[in-house]
N, C-alpha and C. Protein backbone atom coordinates (compact mmCIF):
# COMPACT_ATOMS: atom_id res chain seq x y z
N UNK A 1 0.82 -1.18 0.00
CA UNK A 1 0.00 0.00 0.00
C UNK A 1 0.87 1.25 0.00
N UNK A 2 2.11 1.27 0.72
CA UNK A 2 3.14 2.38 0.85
C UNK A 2 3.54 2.36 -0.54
N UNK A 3 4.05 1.71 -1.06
CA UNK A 3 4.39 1.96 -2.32
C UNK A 3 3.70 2.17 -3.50
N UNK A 4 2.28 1.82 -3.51
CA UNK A 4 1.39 2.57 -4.33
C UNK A 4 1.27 3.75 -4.36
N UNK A 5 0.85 4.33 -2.89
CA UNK A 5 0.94 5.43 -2.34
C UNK A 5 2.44 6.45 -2.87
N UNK A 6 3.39 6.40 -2.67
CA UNK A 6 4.32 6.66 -3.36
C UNK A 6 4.60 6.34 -4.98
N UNK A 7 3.94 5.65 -5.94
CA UNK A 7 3.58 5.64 -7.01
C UNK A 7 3.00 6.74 -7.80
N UNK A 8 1.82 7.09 -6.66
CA UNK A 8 0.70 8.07 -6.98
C UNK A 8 1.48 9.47 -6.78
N UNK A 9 1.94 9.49 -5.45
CA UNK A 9 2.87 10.38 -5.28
C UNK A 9 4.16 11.36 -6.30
N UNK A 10 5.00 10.26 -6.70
CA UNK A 10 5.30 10.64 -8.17
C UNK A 10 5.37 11.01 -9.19
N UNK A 11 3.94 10.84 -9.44
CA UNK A 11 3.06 10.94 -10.94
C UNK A 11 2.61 12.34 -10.81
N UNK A 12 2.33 12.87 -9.79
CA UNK A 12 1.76 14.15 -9.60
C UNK A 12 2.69 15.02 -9.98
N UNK A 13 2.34 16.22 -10.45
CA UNK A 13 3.26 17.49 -10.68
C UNK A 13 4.20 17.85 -9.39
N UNK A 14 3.13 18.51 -8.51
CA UNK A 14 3.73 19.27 -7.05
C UNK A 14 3.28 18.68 -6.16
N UNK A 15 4.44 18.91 -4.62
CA UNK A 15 3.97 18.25 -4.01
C UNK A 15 2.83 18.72 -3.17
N UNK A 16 2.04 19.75 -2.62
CA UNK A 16 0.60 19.65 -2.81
C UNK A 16 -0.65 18.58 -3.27
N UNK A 17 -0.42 18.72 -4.12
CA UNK A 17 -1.22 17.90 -4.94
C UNK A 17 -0.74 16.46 -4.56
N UNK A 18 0.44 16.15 -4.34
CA UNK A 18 0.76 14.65 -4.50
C UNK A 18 0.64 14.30 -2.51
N UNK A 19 0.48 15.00 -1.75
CA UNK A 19 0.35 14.95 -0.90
C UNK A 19 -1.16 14.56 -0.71
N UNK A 20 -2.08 15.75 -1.18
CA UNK A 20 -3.63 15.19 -1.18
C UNK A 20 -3.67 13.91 -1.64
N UNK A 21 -3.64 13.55 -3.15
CA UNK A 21 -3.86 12.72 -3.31
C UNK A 21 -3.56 11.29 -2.62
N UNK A 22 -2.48 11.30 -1.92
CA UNK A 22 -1.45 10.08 -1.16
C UNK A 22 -2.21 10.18 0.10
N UNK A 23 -2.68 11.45 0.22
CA UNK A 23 -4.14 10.62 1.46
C UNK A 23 -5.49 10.68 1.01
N UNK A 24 -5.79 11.13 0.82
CA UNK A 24 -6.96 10.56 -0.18
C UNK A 24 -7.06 8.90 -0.68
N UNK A 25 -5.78 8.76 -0.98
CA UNK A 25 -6.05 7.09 -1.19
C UNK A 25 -5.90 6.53 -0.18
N UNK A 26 -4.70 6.82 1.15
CA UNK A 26 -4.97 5.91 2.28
C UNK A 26 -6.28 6.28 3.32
N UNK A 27 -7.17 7.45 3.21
CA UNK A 27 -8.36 7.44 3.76
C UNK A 27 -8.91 6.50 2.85
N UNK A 28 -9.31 6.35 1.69
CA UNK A 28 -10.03 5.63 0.92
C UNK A 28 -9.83 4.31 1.26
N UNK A 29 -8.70 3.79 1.60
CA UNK A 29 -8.47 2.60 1.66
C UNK A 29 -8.96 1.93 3.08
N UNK A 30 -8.66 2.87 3.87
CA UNK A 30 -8.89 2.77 5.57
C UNK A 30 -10.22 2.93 5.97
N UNK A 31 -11.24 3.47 4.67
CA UNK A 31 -12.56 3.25 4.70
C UNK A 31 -13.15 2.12 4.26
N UNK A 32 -12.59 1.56 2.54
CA UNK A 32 -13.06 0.50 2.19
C UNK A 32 -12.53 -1.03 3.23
N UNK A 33 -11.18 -0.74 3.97
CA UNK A 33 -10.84 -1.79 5.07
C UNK A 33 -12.16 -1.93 5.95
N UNK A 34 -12.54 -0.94 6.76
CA UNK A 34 -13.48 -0.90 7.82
C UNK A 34 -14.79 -1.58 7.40
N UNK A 35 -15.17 -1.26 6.08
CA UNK A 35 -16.62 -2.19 5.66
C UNK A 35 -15.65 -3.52 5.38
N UNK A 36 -14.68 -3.91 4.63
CA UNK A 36 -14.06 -5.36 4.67
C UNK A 36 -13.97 -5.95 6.09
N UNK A 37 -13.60 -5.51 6.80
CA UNK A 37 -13.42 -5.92 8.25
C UNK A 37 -14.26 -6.86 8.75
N UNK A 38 -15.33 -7.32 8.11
CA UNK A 38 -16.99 -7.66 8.61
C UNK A 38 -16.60 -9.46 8.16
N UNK A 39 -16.30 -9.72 9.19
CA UNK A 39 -16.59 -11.74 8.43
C UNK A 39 -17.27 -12.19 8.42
N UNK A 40 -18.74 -11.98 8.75
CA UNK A 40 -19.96 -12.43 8.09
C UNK A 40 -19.87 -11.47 6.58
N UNK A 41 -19.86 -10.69 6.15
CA UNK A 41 -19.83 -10.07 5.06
C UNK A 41 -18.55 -11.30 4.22
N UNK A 42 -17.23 -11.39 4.55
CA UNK A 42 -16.25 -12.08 3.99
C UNK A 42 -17.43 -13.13 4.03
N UNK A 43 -17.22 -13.98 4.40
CA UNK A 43 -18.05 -15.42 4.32
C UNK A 43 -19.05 -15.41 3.47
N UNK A 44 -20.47 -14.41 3.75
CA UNK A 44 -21.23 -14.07 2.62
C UNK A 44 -20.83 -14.06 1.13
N UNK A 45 -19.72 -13.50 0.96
CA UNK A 45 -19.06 -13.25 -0.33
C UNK A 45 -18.86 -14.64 -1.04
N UNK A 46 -18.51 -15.62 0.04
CA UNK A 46 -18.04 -16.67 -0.55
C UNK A 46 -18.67 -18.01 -0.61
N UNK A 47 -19.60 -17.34 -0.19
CA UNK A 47 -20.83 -18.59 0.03
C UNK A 47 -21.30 -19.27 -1.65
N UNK A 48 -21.75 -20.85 -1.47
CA UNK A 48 -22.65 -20.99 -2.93
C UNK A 48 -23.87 -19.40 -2.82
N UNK A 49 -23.86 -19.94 -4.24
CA UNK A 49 -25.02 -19.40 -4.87
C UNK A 49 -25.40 -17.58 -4.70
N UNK A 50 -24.40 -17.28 -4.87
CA UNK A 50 -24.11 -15.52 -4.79
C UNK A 50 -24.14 -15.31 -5.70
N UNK A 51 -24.51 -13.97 -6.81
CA UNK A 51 -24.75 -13.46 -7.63
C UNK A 51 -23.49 -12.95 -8.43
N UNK A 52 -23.69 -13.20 -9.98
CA UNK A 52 -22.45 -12.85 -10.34
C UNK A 52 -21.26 -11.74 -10.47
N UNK A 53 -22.21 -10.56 -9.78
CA UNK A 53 -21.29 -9.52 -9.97
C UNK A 53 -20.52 -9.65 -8.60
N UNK A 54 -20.61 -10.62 -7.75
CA UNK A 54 -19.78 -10.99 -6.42
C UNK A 54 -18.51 -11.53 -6.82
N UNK A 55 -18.48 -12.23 -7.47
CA UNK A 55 -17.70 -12.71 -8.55
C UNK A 55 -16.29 -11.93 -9.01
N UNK A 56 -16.95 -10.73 -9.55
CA UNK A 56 -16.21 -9.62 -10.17
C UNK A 56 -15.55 -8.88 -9.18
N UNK A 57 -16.78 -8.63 -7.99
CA UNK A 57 -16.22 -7.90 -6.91
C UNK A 57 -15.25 -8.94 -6.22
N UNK A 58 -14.76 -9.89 -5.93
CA UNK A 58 -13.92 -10.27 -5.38
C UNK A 58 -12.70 -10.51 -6.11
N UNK A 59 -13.05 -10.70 -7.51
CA UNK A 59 -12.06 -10.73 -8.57
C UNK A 59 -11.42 -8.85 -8.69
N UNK A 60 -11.66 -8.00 -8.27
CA UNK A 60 -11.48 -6.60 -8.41
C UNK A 60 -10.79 -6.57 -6.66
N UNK A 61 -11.13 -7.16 -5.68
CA UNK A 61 -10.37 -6.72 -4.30
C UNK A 61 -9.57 -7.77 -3.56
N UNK A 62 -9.49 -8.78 -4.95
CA UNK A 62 -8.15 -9.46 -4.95
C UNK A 62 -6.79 -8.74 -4.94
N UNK A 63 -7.31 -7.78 -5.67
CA UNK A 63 -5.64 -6.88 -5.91
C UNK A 63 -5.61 -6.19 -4.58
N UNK A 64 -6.54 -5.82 -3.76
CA UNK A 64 -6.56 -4.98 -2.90
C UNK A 64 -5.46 -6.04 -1.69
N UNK A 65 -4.50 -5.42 -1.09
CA UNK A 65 -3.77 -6.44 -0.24
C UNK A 65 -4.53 -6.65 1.21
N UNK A 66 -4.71 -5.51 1.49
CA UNK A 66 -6.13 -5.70 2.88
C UNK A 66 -7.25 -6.71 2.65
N UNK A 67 -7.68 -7.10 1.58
CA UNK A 67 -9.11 -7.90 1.28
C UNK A 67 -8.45 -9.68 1.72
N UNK A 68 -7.25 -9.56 1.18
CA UNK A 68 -6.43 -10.76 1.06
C UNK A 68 -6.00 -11.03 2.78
N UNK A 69 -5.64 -10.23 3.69
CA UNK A 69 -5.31 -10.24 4.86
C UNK A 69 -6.16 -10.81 5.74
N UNK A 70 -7.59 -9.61 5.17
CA UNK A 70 -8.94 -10.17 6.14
C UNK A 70 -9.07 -11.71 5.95
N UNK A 71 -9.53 -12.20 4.75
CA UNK A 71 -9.93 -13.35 4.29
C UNK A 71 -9.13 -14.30 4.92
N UNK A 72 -8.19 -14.43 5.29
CA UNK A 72 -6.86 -15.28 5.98
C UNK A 72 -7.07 -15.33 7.21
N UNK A 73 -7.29 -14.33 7.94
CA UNK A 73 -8.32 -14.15 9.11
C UNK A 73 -9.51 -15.05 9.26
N UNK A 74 -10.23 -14.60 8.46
CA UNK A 74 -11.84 -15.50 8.19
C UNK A 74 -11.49 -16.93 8.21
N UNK A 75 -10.99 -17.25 7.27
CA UNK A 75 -10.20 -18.83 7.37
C UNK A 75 -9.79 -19.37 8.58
N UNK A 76 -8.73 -18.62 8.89
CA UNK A 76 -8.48 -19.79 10.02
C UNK A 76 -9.48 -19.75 11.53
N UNK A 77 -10.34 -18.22 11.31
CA UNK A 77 -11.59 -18.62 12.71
C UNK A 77 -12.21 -19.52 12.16
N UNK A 78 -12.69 -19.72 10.42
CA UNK A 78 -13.76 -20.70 10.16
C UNK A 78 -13.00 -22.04 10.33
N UNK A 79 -11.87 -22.19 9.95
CA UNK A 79 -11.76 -23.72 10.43
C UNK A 79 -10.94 -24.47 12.13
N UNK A 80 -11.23 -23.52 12.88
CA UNK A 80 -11.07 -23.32 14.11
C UNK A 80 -12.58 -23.43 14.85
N UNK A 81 -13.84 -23.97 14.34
CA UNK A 81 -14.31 -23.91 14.39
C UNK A 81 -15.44 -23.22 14.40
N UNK A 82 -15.42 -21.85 14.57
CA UNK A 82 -16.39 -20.58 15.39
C UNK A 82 -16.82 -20.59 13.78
N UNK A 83 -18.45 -20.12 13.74
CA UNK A 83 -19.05 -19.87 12.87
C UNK A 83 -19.80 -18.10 13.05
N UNK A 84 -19.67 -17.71 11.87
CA UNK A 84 -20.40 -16.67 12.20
C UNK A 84 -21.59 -15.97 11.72
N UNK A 85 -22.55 -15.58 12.05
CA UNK A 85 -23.69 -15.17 12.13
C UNK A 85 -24.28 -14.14 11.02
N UNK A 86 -24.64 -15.01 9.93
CA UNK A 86 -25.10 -14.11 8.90
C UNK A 86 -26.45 -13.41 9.06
């Protein structure tokens, strides 16, 4: 994520601008984390019989490295037994 962030950073003219933007994406990110955070939501995602644009959406926050963290999480409570409450 730091190095995206510094990617974006780069690309910009001044640093102003490359400053907003470089938080702007880690608020953005630290927002879309907080709704990921949810493992009934993870689990939901991955359940049979979900609709296909779930599909896409998980195929799209695969790249995201936080989506990948949570889910690893989810895993080992789900096969640790604990189930959770959709």
């Amino acid at each position: 994520m730091q190095f995206l962030t510094f990617l974006i950073a780069t690309l910009v003219s001044n640093l102003k601008v490359s400053n907003s933007v470089s938080y702007a994406f880690v608020l953005f990110s630290a927002v879309v984390e907080l709704f990921l955070t949810s493992p009934a939501l993870i689990a939901y995602l991955y359940m049979d019989g979900t609709p296909t644009w779930v599909s896409y959406f998980i195929m799209i926050m695969s790249l995201y490295p936080p989506f990948n963290y949570t889910k690893v999480f989810v895993d080992i409570s789900s096969k640790s037994g604990y189930h959770w409450d959709l």
